[in-house]
PDB file of N, CA and C in Angstrom:
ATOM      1  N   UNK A   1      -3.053   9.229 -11.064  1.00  0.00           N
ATOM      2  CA  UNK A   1      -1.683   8.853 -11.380  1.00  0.00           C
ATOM      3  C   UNK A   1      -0.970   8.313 -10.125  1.00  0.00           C
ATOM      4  N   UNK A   2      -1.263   9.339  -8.947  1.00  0.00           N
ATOM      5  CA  UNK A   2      -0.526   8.707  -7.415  1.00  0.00           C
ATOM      6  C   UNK A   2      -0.884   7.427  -7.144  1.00  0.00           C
ATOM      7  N   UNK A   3      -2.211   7.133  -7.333  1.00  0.00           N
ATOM      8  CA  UNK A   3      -3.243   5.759  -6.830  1.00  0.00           C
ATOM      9  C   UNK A   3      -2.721   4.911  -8.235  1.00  0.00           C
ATOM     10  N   UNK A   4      -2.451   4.820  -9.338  1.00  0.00           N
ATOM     11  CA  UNK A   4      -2.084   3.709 -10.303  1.00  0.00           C
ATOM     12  C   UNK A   4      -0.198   3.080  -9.786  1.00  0.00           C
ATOM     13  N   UNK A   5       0.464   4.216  -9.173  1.00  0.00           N
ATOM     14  CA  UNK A   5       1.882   4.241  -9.117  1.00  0.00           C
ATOM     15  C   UNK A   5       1.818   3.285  -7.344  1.00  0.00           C
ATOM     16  N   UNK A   6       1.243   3.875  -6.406  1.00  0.00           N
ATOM     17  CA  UNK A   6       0.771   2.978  -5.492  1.00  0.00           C
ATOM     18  C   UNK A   6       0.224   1.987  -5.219  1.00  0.00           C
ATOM     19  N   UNK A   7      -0.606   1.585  -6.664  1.00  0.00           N
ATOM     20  CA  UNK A   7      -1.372  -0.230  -6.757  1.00  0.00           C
ATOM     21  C   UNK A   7       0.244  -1.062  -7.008  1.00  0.00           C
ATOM     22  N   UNK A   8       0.572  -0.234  -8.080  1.00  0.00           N
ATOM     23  CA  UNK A   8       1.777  -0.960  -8.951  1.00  0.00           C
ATOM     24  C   UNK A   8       3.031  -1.607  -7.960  1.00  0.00           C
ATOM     25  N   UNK A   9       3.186  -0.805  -6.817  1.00  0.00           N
ATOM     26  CA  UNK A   9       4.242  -0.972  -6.089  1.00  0.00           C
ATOM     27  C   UNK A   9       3.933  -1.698  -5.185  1.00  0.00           C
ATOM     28  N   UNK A  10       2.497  -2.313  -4.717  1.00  0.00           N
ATOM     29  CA  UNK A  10       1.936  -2.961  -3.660  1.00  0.00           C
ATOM     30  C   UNK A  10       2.045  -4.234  -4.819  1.00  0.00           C
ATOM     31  N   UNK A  11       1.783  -4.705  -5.951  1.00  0.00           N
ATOM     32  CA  UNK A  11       1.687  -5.423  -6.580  1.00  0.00           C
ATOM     33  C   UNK A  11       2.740  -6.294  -7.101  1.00  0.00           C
ATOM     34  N   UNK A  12       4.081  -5.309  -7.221  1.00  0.00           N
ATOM     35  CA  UNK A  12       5.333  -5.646  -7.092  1.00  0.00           C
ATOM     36  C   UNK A  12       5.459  -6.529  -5.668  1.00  0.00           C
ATOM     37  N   UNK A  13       5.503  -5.558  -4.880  1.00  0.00           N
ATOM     38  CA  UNK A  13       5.822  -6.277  -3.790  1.00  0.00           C
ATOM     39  C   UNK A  13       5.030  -7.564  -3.192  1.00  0.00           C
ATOM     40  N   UNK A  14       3.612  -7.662  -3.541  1.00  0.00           N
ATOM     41  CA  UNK A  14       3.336  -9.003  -3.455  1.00  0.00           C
ATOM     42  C   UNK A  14       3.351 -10.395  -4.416  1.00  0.00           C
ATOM     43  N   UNK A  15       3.644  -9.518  -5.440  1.00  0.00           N
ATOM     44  CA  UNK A  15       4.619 -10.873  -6.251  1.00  0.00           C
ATOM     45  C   UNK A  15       5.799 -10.917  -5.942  1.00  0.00           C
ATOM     46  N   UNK A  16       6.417 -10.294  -5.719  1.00  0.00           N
ATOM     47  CA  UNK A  16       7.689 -10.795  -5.004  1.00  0.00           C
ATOM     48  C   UNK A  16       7.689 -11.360  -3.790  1.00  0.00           C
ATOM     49  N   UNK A  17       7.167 -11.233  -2.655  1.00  0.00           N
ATOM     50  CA  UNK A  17       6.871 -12.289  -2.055  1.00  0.00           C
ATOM     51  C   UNK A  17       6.493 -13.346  -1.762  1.00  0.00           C
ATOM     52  N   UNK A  18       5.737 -13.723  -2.957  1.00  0.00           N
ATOM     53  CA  UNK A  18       4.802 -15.127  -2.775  1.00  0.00           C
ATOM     54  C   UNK A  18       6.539 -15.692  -3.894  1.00  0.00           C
ATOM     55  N   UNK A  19       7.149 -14.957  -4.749  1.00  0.00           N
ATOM     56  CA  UNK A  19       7.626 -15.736  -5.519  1.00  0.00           C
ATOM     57  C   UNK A  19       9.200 -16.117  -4.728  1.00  0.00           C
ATOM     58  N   UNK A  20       9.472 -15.144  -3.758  1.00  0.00           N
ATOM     59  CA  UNK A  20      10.405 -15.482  -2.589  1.00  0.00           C
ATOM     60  C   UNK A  20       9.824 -17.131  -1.963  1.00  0.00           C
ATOM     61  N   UNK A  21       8.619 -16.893  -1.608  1.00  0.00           N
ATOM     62  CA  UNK A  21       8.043 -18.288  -0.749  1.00  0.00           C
ATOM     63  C   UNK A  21       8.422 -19.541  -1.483  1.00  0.00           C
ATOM     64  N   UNK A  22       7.872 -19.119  -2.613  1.00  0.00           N
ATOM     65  CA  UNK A  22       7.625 -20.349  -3.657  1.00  0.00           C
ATOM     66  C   UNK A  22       9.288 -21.072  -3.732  1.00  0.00           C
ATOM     67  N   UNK A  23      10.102 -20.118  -3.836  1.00  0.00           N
ATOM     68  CA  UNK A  23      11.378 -20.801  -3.994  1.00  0.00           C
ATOM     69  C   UNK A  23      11.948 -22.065  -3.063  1.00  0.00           C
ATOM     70  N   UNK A  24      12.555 -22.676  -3.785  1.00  0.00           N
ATOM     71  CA  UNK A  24      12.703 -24.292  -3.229  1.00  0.00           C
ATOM     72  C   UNK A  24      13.891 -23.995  -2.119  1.00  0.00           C
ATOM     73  N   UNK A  25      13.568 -24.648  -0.735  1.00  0.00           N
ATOM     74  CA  UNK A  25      14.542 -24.766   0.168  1.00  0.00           C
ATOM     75  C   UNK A  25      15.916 -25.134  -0.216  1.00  0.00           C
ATOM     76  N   UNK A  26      16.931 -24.452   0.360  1.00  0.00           N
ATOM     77  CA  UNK A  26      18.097 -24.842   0.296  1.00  0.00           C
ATOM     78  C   UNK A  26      18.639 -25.718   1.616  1.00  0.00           C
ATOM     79  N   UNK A  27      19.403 -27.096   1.807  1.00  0.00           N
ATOM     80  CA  UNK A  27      19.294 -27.740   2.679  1.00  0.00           C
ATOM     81  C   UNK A  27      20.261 -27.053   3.547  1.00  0.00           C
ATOM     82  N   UNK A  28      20.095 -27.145   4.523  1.00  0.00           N
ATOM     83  CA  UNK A  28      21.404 -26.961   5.883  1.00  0.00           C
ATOM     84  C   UNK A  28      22.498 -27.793   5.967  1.00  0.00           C
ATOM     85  N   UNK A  29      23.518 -27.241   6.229  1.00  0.00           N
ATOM     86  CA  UNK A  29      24.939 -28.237   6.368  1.00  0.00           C
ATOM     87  C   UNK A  29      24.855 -28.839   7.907  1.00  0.00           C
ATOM     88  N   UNK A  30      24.139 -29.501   8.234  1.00  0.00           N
ATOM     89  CA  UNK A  30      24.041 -29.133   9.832  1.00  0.00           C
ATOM     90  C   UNK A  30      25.396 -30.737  10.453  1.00  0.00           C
ATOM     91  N   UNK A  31      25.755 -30.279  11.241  1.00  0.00           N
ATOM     92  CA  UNK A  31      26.728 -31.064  11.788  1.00  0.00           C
ATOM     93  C   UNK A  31      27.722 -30.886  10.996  1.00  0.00           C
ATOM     94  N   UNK A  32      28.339 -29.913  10.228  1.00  0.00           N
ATOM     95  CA  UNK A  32      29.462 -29.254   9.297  1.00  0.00           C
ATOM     96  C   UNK A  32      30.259 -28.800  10.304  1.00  0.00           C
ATOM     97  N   UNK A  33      31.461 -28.830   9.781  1.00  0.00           N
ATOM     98  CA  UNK A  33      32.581 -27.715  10.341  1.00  0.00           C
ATOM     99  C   UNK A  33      32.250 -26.594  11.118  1.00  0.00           C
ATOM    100  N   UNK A  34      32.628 -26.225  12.206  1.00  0.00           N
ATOM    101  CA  UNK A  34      32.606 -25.032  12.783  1.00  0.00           C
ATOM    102  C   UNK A  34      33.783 -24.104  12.749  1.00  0.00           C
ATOM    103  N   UNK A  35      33.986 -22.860  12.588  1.00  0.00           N
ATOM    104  CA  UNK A  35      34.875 -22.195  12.492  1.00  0.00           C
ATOM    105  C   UNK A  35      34.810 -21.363  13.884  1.00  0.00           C
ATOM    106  N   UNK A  36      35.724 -20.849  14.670  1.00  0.00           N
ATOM    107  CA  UNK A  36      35.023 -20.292  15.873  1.00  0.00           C
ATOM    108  C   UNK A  36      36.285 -19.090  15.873  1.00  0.00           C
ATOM    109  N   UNK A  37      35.989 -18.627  15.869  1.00  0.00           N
ATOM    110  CA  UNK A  37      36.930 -16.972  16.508  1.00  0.00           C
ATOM    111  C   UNK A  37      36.967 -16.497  17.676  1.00  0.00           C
ATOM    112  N   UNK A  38      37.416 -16.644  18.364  1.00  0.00           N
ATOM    113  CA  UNK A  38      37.336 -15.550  19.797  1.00  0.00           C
ATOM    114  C   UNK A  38      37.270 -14.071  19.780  1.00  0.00           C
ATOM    115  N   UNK A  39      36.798 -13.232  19.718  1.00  0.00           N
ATOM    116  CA  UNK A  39      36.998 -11.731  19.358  1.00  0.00           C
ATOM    117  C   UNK A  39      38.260 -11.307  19.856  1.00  0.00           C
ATOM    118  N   UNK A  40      38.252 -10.297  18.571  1.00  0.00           N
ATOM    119  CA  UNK A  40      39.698  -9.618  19.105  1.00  0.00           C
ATOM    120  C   UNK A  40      40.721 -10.785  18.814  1.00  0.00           C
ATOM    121  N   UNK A  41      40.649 -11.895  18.122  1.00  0.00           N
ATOM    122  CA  UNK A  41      41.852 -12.804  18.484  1.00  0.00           C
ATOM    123  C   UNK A  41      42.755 -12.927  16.965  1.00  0.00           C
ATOM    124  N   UNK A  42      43.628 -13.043  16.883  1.00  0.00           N
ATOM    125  CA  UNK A  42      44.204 -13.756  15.474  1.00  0.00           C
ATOM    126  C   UNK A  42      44.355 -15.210  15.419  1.00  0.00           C
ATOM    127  N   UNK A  43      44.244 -16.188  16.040  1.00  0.00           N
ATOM    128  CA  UNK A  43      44.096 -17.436  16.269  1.00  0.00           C
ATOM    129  C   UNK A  43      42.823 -18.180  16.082  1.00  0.00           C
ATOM    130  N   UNK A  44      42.572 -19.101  15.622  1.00  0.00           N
ATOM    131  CA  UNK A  44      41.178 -19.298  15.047  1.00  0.00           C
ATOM    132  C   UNK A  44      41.502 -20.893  15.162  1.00  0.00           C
ATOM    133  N   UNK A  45      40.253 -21.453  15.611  1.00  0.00           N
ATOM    134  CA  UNK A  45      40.293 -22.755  15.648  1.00  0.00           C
ATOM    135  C   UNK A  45      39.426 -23.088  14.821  1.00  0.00           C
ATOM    136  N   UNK A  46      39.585 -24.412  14.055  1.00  0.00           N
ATOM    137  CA  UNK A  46      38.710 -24.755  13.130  1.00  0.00           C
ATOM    138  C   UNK A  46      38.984 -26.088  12.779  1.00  0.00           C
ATOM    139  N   UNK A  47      38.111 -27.005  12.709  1.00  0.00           N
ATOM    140  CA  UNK A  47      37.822 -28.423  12.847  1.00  0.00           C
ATOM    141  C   UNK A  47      37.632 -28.886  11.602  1.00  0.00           C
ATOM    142  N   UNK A  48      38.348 -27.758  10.688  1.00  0.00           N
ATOM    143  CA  UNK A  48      38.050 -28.021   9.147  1.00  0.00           C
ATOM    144  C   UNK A  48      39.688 -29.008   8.855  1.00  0.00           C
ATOM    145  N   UNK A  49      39.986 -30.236   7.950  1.00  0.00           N
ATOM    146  CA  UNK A  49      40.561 -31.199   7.789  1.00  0.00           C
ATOM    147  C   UNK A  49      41.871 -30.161   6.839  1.00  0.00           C
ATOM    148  N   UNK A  50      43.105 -30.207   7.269  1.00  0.00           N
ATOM    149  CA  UNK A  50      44.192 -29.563   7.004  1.00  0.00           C
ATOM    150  C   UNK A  50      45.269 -30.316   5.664  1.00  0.00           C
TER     151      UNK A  50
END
């Protein structure tokens, strides 16, 4: 019963991983808006269009 409950959960978990892989890339926003915070600050600069 321990050894059927332990295949099952190794089996889970490697279908879920290959089916994580398989999933189609999501593209990057790259050269997007930056938002930048300084810590600690309440002022926030951001290059986002007002």
């Amino acid at each position: 019963m321990k050894r059927t409950i332990r295949i099952a959960i190794l089996i889970v978990g490697l279908v879920g991983t290959f089916m994580a892989a398989a999933a189609p890339l999501v593209p990057a926003a790259d050269g997007g808006p930056l938002i930048l915070c300084p810590p600690r600050s309440t002022h926030c600069q951001s290059s986002l269009p007002t």
